[in-house]
Protein backbone atom coordinates (compact mmCIF):
# COMPACT_ATOMS: atom_id res chain seq x y z
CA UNK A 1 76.23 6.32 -22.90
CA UNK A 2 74.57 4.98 -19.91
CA UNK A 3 70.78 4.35 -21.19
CA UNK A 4 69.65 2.36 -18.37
CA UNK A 5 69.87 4.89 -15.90
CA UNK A 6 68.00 7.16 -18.05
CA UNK A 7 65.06 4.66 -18.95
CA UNK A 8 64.85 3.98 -15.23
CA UNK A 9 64.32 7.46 -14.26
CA UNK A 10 61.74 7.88 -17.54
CA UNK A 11 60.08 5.44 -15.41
CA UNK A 12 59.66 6.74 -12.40
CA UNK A 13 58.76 9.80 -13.58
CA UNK A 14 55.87 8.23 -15.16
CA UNK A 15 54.92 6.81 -12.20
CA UNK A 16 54.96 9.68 -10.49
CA UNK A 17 52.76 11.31 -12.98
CA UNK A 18 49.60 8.58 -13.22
CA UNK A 19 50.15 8.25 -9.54
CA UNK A 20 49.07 12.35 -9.10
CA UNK A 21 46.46 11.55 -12.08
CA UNK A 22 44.92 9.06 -9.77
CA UNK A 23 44.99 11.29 -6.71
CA UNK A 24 43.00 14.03 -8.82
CA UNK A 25 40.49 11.36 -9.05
CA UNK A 26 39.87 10.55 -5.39
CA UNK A 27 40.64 13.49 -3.36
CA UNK A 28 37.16 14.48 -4.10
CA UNK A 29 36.14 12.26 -2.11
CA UNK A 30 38.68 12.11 0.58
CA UNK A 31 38.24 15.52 0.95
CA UNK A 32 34.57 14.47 2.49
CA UNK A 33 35.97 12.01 5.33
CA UNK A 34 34.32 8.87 6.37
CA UNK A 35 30.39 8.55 5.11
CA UNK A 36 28.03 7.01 7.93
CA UNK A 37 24.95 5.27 7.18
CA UNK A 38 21.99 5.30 8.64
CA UNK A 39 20.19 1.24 8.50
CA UNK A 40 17.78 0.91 6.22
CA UNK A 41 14.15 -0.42 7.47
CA UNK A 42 14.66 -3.92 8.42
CA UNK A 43 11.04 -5.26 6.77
CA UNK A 44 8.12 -2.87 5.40
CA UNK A 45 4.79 -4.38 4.57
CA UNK A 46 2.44 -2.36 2.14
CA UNK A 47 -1.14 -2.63 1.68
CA UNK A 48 -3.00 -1.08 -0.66
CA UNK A 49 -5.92 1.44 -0.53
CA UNK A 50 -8.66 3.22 -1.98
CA UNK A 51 -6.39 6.54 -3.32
CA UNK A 52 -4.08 5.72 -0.30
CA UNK A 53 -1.84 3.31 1.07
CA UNK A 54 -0.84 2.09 4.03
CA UNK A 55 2.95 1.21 5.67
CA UNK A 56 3.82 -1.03 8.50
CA UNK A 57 7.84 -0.91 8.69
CA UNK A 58 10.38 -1.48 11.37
CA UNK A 59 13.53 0.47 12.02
CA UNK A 60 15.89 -1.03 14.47
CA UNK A 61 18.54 1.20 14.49
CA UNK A 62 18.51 3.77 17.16
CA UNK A 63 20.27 6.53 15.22
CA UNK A 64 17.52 6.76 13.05
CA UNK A 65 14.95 9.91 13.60
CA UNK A 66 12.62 9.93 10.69
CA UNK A 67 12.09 7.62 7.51
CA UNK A 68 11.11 9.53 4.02
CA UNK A 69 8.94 8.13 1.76
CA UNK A 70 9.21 8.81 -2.38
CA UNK A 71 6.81 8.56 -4.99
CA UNK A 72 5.88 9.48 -8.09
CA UNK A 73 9.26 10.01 -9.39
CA UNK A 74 10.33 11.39 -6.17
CA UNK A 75 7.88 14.37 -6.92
CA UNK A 76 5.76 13.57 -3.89
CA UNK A 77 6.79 12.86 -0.22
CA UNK A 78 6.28 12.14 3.26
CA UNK A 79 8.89 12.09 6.33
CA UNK A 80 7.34 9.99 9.31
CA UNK A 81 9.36 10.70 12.50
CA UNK A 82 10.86 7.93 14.40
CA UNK A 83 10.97 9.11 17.88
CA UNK A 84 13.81 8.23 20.37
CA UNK A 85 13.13 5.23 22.71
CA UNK A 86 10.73 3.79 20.91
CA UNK A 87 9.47 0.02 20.95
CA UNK A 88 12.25 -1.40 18.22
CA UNK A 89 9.92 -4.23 18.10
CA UNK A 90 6.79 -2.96 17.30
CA UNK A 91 5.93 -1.70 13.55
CA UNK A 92 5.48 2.18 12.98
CA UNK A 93 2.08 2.65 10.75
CA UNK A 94 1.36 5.14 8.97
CA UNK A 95 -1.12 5.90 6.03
CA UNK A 96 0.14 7.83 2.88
CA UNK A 97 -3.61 9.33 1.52
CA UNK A 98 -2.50 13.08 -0.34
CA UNK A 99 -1.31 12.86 -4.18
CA UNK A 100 -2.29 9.34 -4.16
CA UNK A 101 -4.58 8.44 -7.40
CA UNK A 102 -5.15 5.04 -8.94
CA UNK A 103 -2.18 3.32 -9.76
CA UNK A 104 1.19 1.53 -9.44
CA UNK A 105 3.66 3.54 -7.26
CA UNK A 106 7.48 2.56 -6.86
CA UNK A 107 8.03 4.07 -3.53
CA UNK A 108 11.46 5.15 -2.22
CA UNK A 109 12.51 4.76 1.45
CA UNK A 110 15.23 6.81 3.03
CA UNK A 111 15.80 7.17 7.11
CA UNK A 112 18.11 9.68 8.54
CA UNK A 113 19.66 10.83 12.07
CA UNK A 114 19.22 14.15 11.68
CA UNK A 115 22.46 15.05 11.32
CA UNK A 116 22.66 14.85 7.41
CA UNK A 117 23.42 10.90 7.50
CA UNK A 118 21.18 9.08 5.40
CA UNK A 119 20.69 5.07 4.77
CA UNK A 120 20.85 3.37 1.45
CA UNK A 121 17.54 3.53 -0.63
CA UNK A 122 14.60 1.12 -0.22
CA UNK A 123 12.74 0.51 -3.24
CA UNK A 124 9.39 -1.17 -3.00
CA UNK A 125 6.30 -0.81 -5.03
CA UNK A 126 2.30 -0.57 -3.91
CA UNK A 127 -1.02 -0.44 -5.56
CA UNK A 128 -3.50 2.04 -5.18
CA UNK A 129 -7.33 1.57 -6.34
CA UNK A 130 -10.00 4.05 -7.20
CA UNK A 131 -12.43 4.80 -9.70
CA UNK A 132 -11.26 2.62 -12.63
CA UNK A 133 -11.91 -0.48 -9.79
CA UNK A 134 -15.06 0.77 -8.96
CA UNK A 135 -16.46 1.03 -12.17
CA UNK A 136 -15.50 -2.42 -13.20
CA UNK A 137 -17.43 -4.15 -10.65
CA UNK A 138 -20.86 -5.37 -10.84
CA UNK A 139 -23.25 -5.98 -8.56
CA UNK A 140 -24.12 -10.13 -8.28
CA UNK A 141 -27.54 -10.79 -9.55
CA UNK A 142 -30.36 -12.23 -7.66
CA UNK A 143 -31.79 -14.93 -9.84
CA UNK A 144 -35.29 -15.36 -8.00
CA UNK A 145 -37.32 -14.39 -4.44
CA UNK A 146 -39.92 -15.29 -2.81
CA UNK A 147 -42.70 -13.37 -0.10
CA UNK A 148 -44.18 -15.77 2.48
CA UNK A 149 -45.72 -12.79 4.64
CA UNK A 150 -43.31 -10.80 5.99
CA UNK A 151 -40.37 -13.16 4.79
CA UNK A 152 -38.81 -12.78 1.97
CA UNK A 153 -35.91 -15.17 0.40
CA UNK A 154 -33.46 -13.93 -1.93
CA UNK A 155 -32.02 -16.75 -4.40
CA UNK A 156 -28.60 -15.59 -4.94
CA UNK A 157 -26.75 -16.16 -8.31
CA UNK A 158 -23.21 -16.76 -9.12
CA UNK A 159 -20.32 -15.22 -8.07
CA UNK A 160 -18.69 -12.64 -10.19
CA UNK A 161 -14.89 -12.14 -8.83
CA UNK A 162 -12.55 -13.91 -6.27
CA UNK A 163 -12.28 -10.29 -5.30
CA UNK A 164 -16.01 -10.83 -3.91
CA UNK A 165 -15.57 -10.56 -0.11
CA UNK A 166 -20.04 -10.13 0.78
CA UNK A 167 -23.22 -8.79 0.14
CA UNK A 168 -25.05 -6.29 2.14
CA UNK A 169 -28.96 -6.45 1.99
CA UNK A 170 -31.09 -3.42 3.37
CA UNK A 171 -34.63 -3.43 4.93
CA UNK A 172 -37.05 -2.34 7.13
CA UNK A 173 -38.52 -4.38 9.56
CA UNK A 174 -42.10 -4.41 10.57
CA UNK A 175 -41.58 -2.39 13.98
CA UNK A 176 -40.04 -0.02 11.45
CA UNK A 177 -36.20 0.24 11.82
CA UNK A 178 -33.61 0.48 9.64
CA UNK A 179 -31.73 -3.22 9.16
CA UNK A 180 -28.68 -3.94 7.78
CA UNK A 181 -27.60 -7.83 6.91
CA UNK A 182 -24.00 -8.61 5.92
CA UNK A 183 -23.46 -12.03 4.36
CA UNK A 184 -19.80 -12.55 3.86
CA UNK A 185 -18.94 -14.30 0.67
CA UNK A 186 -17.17 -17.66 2.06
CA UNK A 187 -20.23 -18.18 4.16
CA UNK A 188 -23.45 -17.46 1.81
CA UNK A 189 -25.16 -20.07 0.56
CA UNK A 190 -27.75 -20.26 -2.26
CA UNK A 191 -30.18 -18.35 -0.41
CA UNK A 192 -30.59 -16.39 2.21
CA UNK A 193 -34.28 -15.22 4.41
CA UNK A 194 -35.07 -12.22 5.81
CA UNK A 195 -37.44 -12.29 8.53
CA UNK A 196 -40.06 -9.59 9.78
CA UNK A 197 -39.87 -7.31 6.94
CA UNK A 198 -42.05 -4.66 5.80
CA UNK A 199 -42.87 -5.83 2.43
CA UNK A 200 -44.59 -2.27 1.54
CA UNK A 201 -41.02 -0.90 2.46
CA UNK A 202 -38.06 -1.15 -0.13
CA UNK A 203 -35.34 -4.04 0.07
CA UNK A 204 -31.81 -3.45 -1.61
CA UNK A 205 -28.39 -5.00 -1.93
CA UNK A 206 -24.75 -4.27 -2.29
CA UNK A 207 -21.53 -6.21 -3.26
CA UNK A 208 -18.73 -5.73 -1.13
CA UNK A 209 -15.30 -6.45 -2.89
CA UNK A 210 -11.54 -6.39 -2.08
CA UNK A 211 -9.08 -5.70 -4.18
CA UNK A 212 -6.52 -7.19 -2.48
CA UNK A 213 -6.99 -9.93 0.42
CA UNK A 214 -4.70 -7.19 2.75
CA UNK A 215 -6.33 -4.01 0.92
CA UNK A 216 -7.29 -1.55 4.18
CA UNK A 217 -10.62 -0.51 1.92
CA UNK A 218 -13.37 -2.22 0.77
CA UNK A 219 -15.51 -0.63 -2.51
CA UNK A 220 -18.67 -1.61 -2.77
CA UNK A 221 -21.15 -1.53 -5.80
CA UNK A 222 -24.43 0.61 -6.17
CA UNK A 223 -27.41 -0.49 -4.81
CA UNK A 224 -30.03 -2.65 -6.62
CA UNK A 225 -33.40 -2.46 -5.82
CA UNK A 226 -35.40 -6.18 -5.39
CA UNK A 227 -39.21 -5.33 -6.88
CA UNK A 228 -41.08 -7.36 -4.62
């Protein structure tokens, strides 16, 4: 008997067998033809907001017609248009402020042609602020004033939070307008004096903070009243 023959054809028809197995496997997808992408954003830059956010991103690749942005589990969305002939250069902004409470967001980028080709996903993530900020800041104390006529000087005390970016201080002056004094943090000193006030009239202050040195909103506490 001639068994080589025979185990050589077993073979092949083995072969022959795993090779139409593997086929099965793959002719799903060769069925689709070639898959184009669409470039992803070359560089995003978030900053975060009070219940919104803001995006700076560039898209250099002239296919693209529109960039969609994911959050919340892909539950929420937003698809900014990328208009042909634009500046490839310059950064498309936009502001994402609807379904947007406090919190950390993993966001989801996606641009497309418009012609069902899609890029790879961007993932970055973003913080957005609200009330729980707000309520945990506190208004810095004034530790002493003074009235020398119609000056008054506030003695400041000390700083709460790096987050601290100024205080605001409200009067009236003695010709009877409305005045409004920022001090910026980085540039108050121990004191400051206001000049030509009404002392009859009432004086108040606000901190200003940041949550973030790039945040595009700035919370600020309640007033305080200074008793003269």
């Amino acid at each position: 008997m001639k068994i080589q023959p025979i185990i050589i054809s077993l073979l092949a028809l083995c072969m022959l067998v795993a090779c139409s197995g593997m086929n099965d496997n793959i002719d799903q997808y060769l069925s689709q033809g070639e898959i184009i992408y669409i470039a992803k954003p070359d560089s995003v830059h978030l900053f975060a907001g009070r219940e919104r956010f803001k995006m700076d991103f560039w898209v250099r690749d002239p296919r693209a017609t529109g960039l969609t942005v994911y959050w919340s589990l892909r539950s929420q969305s937003q698809t900014i248009p990328l208009p042909p002939g634009r500046d490839m250069d310059e950064p498309v902004e936009v502001i994402i402020d609807r379904n947007t409470p406090e919190g950390q967001y993993a966001l989801i980028l996606i641009t497309e042609d418009g012609k069902g080709n899609y890029s790879i996903p961007d993932e970055e993530n973003v913080a957005v602020y609200g009330e729980l900020f707000q309520n945990s800041l506190n208004n810095r104390l004034v530790d002493s004033h003074s009235v020398k006529g119609n000056t008054v000087t506030l003695n400041w005390g000390n700083c709460y939070s790096a987050q601290e970016v100024g205080i605001c201080v409200r009067y009236t002056d003695t010709a009877g307008a409305a005045c409004e004094v920022l001090y910026p943090t980085d540039e108050l000193g121990p004191s400051s004096v206001l000049s030509n006030v009404d002392v009859s009239r009432e004086i108040s202050y606000s901190t200003l903070y940041l949550p973030e040195k790039t945040a595009i909103d700035t919370f600020s506490t309640q007033k305080t009243v200074i008793a003269l």
